[in-house]
Protein backbone atom coordinates (compact mmCIF):
# COMPACT_ATOMS: atom_id res chain seq x y z
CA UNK A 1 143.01 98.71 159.76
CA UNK A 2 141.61 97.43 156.49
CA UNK A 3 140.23 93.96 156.86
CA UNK A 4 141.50 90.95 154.95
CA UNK A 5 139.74 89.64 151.93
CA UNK A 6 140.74 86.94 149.92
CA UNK A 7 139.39 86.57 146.14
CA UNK A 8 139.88 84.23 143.45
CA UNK A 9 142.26 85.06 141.23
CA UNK A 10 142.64 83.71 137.20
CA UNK A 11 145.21 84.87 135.19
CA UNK A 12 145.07 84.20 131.34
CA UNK A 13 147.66 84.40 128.53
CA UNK A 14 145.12 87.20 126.41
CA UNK A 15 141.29 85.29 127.19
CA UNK A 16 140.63 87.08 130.45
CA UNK A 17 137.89 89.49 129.05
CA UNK A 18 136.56 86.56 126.45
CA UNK A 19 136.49 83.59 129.83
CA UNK A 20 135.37 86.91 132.14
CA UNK A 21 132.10 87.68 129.33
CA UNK A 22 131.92 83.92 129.12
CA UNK A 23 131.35 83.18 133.02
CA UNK A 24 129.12 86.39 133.16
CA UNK A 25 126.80 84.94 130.73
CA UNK A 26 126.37 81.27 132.74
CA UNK A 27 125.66 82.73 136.08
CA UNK A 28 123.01 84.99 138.10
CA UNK A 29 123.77 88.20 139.57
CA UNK A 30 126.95 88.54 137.84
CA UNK A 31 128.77 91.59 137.26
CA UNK A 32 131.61 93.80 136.36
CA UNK A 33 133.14 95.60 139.56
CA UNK A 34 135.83 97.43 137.83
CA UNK A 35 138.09 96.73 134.39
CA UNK A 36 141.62 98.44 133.79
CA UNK A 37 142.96 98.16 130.62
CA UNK A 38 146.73 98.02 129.66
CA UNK A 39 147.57 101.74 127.96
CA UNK A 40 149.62 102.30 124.51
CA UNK A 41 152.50 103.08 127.02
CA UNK A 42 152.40 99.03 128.35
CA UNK A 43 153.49 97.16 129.76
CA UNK A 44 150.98 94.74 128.14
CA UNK A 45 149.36 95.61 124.91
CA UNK A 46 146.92 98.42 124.57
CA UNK A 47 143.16 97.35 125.57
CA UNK A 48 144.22 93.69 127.32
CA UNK A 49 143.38 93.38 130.79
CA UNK A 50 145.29 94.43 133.27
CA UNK A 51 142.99 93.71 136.20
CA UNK A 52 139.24 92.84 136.56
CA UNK A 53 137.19 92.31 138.83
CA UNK A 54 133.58 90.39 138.47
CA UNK A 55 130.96 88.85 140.60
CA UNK A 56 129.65 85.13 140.48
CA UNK A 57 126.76 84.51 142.11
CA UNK A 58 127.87 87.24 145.17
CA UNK A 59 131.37 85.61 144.71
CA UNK A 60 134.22 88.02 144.00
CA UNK A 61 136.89 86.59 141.47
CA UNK A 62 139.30 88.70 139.60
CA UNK A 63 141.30 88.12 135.97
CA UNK A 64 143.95 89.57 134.16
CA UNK A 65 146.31 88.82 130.85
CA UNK A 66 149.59 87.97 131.38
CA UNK A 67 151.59 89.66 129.08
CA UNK A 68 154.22 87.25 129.35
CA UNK A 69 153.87 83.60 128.42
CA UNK A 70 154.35 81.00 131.64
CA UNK A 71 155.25 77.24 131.77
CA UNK A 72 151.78 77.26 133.99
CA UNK A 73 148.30 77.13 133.71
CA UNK A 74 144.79 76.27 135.62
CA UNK A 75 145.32 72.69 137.10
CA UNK A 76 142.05 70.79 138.32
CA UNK A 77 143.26 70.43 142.00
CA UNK A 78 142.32 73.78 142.55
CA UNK A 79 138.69 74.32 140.94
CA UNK A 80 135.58 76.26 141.19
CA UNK A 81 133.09 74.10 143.35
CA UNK A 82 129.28 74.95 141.85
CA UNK A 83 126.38 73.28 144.35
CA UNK A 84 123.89 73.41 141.67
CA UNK A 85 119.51 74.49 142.79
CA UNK A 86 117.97 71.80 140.12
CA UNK A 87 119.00 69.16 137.89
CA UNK A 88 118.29 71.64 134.93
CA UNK A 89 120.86 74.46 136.15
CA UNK A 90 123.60 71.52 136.69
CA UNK A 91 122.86 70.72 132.97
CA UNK A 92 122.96 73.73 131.66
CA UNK A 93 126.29 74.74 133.29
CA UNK A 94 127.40 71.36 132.18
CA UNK A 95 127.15 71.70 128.47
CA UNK A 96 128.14 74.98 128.46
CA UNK A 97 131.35 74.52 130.16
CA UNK A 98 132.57 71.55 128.96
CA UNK A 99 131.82 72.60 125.27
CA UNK A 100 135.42 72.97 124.07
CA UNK A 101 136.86 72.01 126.91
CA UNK A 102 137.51 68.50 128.88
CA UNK A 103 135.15 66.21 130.56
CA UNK A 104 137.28 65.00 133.86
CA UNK A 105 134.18 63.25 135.65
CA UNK A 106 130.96 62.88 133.37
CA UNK A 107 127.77 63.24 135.24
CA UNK A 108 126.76 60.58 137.26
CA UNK A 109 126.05 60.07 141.01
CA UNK A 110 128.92 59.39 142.12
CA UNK A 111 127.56 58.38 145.84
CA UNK A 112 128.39 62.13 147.04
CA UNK A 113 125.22 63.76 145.85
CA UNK A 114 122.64 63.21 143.32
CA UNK A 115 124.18 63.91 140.17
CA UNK A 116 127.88 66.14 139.74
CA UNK A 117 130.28 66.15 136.96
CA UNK A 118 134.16 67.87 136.65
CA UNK A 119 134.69 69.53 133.41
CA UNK A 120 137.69 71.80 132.07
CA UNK A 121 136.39 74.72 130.11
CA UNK A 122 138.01 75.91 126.99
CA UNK A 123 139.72 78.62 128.83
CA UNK A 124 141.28 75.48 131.25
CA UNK A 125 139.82 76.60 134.12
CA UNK A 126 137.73 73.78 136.32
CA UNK A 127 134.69 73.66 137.84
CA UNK A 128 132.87 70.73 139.55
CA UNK A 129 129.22 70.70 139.13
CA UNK A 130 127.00 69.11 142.21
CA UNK A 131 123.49 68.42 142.79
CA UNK A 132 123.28 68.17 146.71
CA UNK A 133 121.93 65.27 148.27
């Protein structure tokens, strides 16, 4: 029997492969697993994601573009949780995700840990940034 895995999963409305490249970029040892692409034959458009699947940091997530348009998106109550090695690193990841996107918590210490923030990145997806006590 195959054993149970559970992964992340972010479906966007035709960003996955732009927010995929984009979280690629911010993060060590991350990587493309695997990409298919819808065909001319559909059901999405031709060359839009129909599944991929990346790694984080040894984190699986996957993405994929809806080809139909939903009443949803990301919501901040369910977030990616990032416990930052150095002040520098929670910076970085700071600027670069909140640059187009929302600041929910700027960074401060909060009493939790050292320094964290809670940003919205332009693709809506959330991600709280923490410097561990």
């Amino acid at each position: 029997m195959a054993e149970q895995k559970i992964t992340t999963f972010l479906m966007f409305e035709g960003a996955a492969e732009e927010a995929m490249n984009f979280y690629l970029s911010l993060f060590d040892d991350a990587k493309v697993v695997s990409i298919q692409r819808h065909r001319p034959e559909g059901p999405g458009p031709e060359g839009s994601v129909m599944t991929a699947v990346f790694t984080l940091a040894g984190r699986e997530f996957m993405c994929s573009d809806s080809f139909v348009h939903h009443d949803f998106s990301f919501t901040p109550s369910v977030s990616m949780f990032v416990d930052c090695p150095d002040e520098a690193e929670l910076d970085r990841l700071y600027a670069a995700l909140s640059e187009g996107g929302a600041v929910l918590m700027g960074l401060a210490n909060y009493g939790f840990s050292r320094k964290f923030g809670w940003v919205n990145d332009r693709f809506g997806v959330s991600w709280q940034l923490n410097l561990p006590a």
